[in-house]
PDB file of N, CA and C in Angstrom:
ATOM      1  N   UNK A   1     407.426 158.059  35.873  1.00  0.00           N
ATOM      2  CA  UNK A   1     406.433 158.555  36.797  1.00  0.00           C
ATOM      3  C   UNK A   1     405.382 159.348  36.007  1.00  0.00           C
ATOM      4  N   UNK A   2     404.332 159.204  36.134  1.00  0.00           N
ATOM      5  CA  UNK A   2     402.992 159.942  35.327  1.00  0.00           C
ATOM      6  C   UNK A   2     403.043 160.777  35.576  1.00  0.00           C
ATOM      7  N   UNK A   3     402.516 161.985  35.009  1.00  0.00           N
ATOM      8  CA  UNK A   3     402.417 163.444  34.995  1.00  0.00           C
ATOM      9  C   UNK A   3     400.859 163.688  35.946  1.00  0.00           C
ATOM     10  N   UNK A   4     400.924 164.740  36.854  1.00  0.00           N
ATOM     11  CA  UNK A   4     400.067 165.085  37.151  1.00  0.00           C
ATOM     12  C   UNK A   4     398.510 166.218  36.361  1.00  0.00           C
ATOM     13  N   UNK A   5     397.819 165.572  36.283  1.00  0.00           N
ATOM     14  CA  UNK A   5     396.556 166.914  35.789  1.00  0.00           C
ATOM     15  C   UNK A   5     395.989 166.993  36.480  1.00  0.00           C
ATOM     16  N   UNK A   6     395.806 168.795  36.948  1.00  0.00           N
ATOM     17  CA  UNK A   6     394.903 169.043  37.351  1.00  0.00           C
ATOM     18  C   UNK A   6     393.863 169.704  36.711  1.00  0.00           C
ATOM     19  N   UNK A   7     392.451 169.526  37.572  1.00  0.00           N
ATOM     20  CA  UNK A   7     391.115 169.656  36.873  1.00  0.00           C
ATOM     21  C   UNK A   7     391.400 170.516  36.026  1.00  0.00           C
ATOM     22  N   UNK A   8     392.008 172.328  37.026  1.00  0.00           N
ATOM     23  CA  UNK A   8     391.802 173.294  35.760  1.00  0.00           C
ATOM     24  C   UNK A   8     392.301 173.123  34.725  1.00  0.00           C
ATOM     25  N   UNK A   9     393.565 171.894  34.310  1.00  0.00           N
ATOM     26  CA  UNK A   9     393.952 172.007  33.178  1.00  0.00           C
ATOM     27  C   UNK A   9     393.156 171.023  32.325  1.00  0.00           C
ATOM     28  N   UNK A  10     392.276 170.177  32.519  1.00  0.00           N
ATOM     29  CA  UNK A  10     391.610 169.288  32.055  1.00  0.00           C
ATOM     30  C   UNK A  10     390.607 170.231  31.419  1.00  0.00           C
ATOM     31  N   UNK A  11     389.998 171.270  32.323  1.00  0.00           N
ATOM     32  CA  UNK A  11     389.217 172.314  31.791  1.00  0.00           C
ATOM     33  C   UNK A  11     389.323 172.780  30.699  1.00  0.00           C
ATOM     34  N   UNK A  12     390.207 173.665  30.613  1.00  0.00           N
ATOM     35  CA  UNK A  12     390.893 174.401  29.937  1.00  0.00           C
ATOM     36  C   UNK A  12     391.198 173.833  28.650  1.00  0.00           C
ATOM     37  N   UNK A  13     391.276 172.895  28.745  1.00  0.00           N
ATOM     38  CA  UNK A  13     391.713 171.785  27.319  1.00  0.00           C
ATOM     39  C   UNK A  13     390.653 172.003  26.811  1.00  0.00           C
ATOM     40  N   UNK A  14     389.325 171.343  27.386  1.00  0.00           N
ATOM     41  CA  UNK A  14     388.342 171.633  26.692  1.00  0.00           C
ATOM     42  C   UNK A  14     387.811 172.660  26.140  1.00  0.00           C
ATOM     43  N   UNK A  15     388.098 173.808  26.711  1.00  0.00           N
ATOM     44  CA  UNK A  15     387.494 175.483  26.256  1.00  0.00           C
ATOM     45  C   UNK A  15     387.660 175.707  25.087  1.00  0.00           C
ATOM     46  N   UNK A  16     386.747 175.971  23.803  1.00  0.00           N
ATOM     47  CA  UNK A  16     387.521 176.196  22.439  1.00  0.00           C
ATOM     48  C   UNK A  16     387.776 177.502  22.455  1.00  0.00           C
ATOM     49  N   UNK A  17     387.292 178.488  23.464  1.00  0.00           N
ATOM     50  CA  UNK A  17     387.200 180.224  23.078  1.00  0.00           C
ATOM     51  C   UNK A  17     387.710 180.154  24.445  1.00  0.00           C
ATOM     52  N   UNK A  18     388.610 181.372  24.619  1.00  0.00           N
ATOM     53  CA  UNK A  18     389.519 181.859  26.008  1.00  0.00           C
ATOM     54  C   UNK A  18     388.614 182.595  26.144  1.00  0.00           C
ATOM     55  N   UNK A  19     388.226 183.209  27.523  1.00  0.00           N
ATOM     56  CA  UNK A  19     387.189 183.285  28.293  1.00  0.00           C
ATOM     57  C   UNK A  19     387.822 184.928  28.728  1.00  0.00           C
ATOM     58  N   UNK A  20     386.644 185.978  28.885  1.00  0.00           N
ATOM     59  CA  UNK A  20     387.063 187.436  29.613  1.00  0.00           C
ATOM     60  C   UNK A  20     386.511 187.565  30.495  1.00  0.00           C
ATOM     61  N   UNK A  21     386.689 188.018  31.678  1.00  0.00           N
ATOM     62  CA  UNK A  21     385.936 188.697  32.675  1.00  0.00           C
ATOM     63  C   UNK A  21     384.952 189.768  32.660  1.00  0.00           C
ATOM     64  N   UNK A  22     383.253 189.481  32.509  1.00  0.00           N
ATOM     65  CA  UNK A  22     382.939 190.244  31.975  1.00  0.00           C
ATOM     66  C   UNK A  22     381.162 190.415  32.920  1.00  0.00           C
ATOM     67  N   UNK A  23     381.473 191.835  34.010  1.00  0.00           N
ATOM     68  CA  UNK A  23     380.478 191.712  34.988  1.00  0.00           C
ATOM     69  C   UNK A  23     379.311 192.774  34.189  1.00  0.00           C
ATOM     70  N   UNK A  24     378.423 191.965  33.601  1.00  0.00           N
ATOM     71  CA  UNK A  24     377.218 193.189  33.156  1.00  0.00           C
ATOM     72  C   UNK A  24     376.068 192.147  33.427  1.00  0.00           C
ATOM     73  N   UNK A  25     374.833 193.165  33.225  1.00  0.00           N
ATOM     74  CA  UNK A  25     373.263 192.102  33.382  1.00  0.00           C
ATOM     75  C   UNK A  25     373.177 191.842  31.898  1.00  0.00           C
ATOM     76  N   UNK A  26     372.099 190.531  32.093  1.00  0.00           N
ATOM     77  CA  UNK A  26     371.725 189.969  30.657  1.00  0.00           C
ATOM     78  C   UNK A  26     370.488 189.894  30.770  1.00  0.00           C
ATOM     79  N   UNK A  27     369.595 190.052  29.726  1.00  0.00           N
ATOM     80  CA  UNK A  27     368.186 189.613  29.825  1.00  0.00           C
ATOM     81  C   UNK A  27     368.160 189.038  29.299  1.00  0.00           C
ATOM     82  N   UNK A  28     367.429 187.599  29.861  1.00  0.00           N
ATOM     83  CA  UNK A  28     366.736 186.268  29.365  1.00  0.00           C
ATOM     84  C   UNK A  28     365.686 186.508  29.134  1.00  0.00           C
ATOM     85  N   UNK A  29     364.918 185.803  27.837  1.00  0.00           N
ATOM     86  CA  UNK A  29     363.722 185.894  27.516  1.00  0.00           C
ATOM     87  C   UNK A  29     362.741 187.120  27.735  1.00  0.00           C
ATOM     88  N   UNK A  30     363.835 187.877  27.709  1.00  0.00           N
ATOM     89  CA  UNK A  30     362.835 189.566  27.602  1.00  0.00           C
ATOM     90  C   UNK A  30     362.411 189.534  29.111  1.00  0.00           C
ATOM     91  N   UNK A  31     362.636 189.129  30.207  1.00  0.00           N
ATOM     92  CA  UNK A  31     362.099 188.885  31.184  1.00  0.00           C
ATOM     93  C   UNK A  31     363.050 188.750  32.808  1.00  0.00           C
ATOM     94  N   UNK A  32     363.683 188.123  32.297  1.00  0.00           N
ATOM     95  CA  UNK A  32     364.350 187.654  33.266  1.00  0.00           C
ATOM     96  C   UNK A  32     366.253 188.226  33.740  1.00  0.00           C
ATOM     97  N   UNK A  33     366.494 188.838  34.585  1.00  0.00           N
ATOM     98  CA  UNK A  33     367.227 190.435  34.423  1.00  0.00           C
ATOM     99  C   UNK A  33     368.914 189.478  35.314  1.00  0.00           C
ATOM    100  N   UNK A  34     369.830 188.913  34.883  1.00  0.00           N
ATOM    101  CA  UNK A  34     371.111 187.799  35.499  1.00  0.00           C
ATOM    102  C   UNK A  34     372.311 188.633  35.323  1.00  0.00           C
ATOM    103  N   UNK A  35     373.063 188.440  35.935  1.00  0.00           N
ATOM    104  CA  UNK A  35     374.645 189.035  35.802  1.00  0.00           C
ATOM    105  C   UNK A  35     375.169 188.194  35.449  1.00  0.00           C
ATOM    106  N   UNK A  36     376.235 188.908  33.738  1.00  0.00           N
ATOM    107  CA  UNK A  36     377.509 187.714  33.711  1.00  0.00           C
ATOM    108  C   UNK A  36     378.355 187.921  34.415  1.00  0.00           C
ATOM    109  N   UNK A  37     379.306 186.598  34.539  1.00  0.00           N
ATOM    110  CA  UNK A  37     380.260 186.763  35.298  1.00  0.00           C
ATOM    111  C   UNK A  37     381.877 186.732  34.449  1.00  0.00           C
ATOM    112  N   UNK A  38     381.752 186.172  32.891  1.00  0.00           N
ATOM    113  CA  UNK A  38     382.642 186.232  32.180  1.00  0.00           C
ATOM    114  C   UNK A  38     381.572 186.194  30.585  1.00  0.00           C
ATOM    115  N   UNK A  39     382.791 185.869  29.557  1.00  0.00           N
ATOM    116  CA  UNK A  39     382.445 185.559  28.278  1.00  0.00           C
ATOM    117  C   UNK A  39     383.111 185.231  27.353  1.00  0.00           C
ATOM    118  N   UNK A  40     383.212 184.663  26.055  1.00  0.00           N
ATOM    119  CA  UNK A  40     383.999 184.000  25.159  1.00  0.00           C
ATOM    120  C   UNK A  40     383.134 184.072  23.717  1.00  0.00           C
ATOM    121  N   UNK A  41     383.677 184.031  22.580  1.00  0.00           N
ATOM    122  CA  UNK A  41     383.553 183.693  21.691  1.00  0.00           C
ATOM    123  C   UNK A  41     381.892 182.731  21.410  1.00  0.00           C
ATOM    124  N   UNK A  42     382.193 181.499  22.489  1.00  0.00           N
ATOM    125  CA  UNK A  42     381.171 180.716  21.936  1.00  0.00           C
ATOM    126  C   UNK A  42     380.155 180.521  22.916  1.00  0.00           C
ATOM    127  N   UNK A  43     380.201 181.648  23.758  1.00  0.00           N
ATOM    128  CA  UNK A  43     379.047 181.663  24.989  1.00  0.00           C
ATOM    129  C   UNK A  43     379.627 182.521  26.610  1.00  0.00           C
ATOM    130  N   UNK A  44     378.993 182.367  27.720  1.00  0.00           N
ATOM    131  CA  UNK A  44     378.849 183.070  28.625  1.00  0.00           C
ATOM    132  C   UNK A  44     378.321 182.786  29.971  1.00  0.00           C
ATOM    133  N   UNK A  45     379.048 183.037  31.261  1.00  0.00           N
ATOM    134  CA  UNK A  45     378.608 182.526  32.432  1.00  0.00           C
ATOM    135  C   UNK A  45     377.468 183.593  33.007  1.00  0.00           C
ATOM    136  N   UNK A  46     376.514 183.242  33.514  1.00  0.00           N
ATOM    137  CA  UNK A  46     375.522 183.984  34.649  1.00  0.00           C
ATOM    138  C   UNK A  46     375.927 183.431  35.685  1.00  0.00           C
ATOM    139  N   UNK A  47     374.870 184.113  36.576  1.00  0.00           N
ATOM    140  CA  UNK A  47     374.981 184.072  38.184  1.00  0.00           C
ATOM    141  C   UNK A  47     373.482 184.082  37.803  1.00  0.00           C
ATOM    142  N   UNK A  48     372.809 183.256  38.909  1.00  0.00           N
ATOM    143  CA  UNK A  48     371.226 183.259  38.369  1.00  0.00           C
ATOM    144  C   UNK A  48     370.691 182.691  39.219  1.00  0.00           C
ATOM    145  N   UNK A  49     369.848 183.122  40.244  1.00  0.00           N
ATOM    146  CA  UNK A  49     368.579 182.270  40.872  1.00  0.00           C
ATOM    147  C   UNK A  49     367.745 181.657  40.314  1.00  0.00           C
ATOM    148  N   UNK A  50     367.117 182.088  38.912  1.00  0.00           N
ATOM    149  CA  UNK A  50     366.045 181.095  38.165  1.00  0.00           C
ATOM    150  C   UNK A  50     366.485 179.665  37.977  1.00  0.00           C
ATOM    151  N   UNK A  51     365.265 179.078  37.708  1.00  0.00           N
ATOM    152  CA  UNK A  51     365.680 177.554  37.382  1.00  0.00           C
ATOM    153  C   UNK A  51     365.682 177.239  35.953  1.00  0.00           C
ATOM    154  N   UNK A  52     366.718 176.641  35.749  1.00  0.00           N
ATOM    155  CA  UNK A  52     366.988 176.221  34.098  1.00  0.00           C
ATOM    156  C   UNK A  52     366.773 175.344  34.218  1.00  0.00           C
ATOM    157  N   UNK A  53     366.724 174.394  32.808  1.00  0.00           N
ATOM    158  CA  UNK A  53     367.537 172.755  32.741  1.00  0.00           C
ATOM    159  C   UNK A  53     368.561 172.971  31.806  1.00  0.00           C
ATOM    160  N   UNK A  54     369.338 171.653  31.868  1.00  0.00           N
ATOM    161  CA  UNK A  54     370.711 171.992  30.713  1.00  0.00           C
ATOM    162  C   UNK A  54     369.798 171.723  29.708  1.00  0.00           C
ATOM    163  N   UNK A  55     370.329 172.011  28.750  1.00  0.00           N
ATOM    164  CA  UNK A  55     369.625 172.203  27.631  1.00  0.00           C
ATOM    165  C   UNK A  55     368.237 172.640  26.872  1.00  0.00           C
ATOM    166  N   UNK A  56     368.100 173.820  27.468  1.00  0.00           N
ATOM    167  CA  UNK A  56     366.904 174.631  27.362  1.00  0.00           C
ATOM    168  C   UNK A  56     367.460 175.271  26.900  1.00  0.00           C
ATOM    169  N   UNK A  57     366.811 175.750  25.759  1.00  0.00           N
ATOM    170  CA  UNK A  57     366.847 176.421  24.790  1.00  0.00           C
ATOM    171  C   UNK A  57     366.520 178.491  25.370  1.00  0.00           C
ATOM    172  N   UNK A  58     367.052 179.471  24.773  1.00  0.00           N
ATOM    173  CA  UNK A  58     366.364 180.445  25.532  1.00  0.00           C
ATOM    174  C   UNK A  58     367.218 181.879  24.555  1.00  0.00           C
ATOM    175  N   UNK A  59     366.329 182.984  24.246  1.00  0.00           N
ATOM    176  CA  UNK A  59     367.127 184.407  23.910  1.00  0.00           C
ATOM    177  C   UNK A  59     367.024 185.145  25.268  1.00  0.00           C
ATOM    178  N   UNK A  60     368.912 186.190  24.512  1.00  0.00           N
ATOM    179  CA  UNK A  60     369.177 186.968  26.058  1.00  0.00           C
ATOM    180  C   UNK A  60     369.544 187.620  24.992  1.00  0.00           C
ATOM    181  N   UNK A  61     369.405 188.790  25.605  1.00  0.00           N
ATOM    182  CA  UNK A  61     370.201 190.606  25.196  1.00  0.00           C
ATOM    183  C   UNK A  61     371.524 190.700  26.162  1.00  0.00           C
ATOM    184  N   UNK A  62     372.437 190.910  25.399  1.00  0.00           N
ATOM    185  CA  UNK A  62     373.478 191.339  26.136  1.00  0.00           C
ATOM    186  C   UNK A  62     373.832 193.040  25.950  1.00  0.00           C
ATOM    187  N   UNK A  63     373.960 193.844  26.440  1.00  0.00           N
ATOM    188  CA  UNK A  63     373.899 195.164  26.676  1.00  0.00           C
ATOM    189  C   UNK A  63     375.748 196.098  27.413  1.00  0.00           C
ATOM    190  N   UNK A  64     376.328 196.395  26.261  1.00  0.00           N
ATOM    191  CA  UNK A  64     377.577 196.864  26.968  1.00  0.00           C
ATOM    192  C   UNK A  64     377.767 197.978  25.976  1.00  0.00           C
ATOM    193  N   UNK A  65     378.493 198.649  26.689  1.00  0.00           N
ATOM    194  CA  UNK A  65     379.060 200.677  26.298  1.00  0.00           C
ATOM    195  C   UNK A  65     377.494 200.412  25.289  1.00  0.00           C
ATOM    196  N   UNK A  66     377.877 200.823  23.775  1.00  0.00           N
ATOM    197  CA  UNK A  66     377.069 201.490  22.885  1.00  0.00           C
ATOM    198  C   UNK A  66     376.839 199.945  21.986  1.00  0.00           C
ATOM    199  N   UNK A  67     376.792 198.771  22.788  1.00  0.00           N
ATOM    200  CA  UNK A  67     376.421 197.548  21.793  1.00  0.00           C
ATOM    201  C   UNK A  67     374.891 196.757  22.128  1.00  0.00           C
ATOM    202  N   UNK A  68     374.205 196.681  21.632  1.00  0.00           N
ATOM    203  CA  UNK A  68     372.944 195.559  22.108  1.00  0.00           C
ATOM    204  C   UNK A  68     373.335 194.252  21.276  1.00  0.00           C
ATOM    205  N   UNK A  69     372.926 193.232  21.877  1.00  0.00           N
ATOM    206  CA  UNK A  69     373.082 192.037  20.779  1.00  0.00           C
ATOM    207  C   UNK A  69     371.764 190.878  21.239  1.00  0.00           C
ATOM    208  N   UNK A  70     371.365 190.579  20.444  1.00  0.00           N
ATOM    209  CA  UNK A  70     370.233 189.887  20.939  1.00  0.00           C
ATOM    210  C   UNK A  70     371.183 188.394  20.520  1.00  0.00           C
ATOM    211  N   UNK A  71     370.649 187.316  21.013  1.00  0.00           N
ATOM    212  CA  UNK A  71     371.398 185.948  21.033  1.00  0.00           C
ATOM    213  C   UNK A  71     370.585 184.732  21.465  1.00  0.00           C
ATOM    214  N   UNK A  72     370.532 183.985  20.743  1.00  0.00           N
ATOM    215  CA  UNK A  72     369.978 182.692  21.041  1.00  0.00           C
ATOM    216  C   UNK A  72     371.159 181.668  21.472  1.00  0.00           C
ATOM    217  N   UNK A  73     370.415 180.930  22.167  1.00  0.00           N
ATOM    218  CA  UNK A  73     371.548 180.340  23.529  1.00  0.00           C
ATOM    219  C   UNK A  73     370.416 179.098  24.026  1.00  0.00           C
ATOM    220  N   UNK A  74     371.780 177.964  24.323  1.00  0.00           N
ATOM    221  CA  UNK A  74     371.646 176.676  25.162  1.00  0.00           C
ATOM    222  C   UNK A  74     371.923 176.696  26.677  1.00  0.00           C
ATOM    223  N   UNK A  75     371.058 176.119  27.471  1.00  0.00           N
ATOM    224  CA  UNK A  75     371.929 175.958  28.983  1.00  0.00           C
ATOM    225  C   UNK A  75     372.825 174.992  29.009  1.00  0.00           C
ATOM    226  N   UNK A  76     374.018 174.741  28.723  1.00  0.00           N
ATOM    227  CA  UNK A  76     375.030 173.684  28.409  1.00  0.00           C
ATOM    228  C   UNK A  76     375.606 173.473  30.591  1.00  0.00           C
ATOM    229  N   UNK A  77     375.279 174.090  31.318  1.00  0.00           N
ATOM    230  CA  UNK A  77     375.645 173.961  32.970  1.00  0.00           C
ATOM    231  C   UNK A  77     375.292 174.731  33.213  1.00  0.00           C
ATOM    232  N   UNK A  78     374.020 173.830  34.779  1.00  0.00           N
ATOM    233  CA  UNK A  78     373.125 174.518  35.357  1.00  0.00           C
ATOM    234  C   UNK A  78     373.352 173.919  37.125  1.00  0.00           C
ATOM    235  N   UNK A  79     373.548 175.095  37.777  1.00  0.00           N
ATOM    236  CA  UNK A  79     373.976 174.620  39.307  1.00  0.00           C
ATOM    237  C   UNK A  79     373.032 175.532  40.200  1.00  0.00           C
ATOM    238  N   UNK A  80     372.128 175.288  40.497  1.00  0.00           N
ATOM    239  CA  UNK A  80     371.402 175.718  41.065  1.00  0.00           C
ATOM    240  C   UNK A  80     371.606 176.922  42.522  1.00  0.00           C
ATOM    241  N   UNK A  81     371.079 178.112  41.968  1.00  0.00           N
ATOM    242  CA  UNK A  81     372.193 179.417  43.397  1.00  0.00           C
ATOM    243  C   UNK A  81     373.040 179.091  42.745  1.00  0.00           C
ATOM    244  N   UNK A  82     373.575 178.763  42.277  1.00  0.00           N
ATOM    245  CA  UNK A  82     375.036 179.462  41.395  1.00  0.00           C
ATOM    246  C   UNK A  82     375.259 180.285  40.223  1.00  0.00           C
ATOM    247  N   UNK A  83     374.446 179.298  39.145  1.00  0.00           N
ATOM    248  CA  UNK A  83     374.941 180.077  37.813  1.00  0.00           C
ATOM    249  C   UNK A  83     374.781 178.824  36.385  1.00  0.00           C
ATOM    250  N   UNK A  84     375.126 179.352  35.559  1.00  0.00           N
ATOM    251  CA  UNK A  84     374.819 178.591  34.340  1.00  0.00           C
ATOM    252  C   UNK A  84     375.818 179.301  33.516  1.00  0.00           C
ATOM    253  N   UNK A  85     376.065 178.235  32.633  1.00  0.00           N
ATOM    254  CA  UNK A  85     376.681 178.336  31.106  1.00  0.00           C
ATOM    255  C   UNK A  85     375.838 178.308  30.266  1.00  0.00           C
ATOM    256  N   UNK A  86     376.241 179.260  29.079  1.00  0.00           N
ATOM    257  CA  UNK A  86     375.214 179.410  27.961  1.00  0.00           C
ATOM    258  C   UNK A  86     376.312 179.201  26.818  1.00  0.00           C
ATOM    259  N   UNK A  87     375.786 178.629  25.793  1.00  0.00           N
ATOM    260  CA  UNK A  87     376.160 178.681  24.574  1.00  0.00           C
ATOM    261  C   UNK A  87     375.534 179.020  23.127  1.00  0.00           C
ATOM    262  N   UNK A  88     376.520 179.993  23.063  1.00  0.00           N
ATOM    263  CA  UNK A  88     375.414 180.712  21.968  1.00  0.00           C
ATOM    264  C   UNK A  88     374.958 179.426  20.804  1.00  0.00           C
ATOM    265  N   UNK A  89     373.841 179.924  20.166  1.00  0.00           N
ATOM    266  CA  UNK A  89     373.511 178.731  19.108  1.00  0.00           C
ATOM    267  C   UNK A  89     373.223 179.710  17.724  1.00  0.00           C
ATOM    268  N   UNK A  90     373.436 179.403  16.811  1.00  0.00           N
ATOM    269  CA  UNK A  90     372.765 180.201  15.126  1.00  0.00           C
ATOM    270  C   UNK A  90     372.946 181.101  15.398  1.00  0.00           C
ATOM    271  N   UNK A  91     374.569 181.761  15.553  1.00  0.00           N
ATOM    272  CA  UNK A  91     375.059 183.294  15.156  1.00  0.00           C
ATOM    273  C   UNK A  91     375.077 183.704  13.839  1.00  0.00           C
ATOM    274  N   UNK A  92     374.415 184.732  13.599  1.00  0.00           N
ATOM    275  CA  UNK A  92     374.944 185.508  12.669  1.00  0.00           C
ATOM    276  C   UNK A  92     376.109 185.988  12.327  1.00  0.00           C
ATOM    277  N   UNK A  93     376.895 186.486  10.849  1.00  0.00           N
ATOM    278  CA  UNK A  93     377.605 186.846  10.891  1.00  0.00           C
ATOM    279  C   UNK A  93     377.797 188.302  11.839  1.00  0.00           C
ATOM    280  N   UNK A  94     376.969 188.968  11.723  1.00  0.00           N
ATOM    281  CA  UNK A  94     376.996 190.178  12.399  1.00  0.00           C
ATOM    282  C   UNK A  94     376.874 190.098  13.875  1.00  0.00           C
ATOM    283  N   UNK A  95     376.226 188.869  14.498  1.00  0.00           N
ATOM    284  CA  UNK A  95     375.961 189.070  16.100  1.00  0.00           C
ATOM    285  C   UNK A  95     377.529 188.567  15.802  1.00  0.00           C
ATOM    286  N   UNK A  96     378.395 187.420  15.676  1.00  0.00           N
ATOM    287  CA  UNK A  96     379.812 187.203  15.614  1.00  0.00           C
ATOM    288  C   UNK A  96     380.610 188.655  16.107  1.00  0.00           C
ATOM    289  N   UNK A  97     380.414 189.377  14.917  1.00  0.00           N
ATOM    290  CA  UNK A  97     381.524 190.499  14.839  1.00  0.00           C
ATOM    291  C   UNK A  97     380.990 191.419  15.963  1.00  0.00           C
ATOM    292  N   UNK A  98     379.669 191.483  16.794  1.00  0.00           N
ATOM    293  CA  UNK A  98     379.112 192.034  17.424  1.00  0.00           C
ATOM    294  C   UNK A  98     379.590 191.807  18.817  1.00  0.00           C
ATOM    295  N   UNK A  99     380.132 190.466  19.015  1.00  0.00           N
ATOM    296  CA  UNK A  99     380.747 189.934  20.356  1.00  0.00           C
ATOM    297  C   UNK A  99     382.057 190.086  20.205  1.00  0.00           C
ATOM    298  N   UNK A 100     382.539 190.293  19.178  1.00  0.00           N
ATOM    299  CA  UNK A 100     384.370 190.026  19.181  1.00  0.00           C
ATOM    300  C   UNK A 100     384.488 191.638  19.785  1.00  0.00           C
ATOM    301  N   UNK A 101     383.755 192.829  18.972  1.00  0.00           N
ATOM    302  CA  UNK A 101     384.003 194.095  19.168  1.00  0.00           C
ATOM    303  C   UNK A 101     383.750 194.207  21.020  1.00  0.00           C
ATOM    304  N   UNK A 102     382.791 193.741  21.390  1.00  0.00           N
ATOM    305  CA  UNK A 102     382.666 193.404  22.979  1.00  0.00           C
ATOM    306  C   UNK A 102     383.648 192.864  23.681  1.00  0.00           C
ATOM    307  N   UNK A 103     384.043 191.564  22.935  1.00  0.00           N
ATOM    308  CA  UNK A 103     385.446 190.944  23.818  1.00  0.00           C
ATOM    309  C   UNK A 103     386.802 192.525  23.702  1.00  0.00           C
ATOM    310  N   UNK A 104     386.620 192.523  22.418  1.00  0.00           N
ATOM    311  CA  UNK A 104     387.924 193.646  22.412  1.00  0.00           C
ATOM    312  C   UNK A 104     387.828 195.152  23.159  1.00  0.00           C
ATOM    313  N   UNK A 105     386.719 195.240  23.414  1.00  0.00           N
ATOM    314  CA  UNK A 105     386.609 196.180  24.133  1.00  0.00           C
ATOM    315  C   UNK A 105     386.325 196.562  25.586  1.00  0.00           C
ATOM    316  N   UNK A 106     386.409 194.948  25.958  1.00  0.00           N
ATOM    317  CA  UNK A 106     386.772 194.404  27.821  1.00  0.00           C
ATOM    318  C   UNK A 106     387.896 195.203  28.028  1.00  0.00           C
ATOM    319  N   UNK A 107     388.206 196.168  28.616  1.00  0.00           N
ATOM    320  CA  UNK A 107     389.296 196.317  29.766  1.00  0.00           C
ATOM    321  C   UNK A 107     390.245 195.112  30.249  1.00  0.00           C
ATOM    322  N   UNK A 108     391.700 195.323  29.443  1.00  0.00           N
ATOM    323  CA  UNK A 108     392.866 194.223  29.881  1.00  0.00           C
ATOM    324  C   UNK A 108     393.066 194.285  31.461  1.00  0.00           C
ATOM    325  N   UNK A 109     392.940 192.952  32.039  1.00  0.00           N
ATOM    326  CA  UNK A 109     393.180 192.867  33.261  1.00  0.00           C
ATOM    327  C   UNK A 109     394.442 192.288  33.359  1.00  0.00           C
ATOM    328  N   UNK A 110     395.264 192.304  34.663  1.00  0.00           N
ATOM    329  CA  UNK A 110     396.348 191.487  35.116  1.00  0.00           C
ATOM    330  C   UNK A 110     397.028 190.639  36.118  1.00  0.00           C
TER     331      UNK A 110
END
């Protein structure tokens, strides 16, 4: 008898970075003021009324306790009134260590 998959685990397969819960604003293009709704290693969900396309190119500031990080980023999923995925693009070593200190310093949830 075949094994069942479900989506989220089909998901999940794909994810290369485990994902945090992570509610702060981001500024897009110096301009444009979105809430994340999580984050990972290799990018980050908004909540966003503006209109993207996937793959538009775009910089956001991410802003938490005592960190700024400026970041260049892809729209990799765009759902219109919903939200978008971003993926960061041409990290530095330092924006890197700049997000891990952010992930590690999310509040463990349970």
């Amino acid at each position: 008898m075949p094994s069942i998959i479900w989506p989220m685990d089909i998901q999940s397969e794909r994810r290369e970075y485990k994902r945090y819960p992570f509610t702060e604003n981001i500024l897009i293009d110096g301009v444009k003021s979105c809430q994340s709704t999580d984050i990972s290693e290799g990018g980050l969900f908004v909540s966003a009324i503006q209109h993207f396309e996937k793959n538009d190119l775009i910089d956001f500031t991410i802003s938490f306790k005592n960190w700024t990080v400026m970041i260049n980023g892809q729209i990799r999923y765009y759902q219109y009134g919903i939200g978008m995925g971003i993926m960061f693009i041409d990290l530095t070593e330092d924006q890197k260590a700049q997000i891990k200190k952010i992930i590690e310093a999310i509040p463990a949830t349970s």
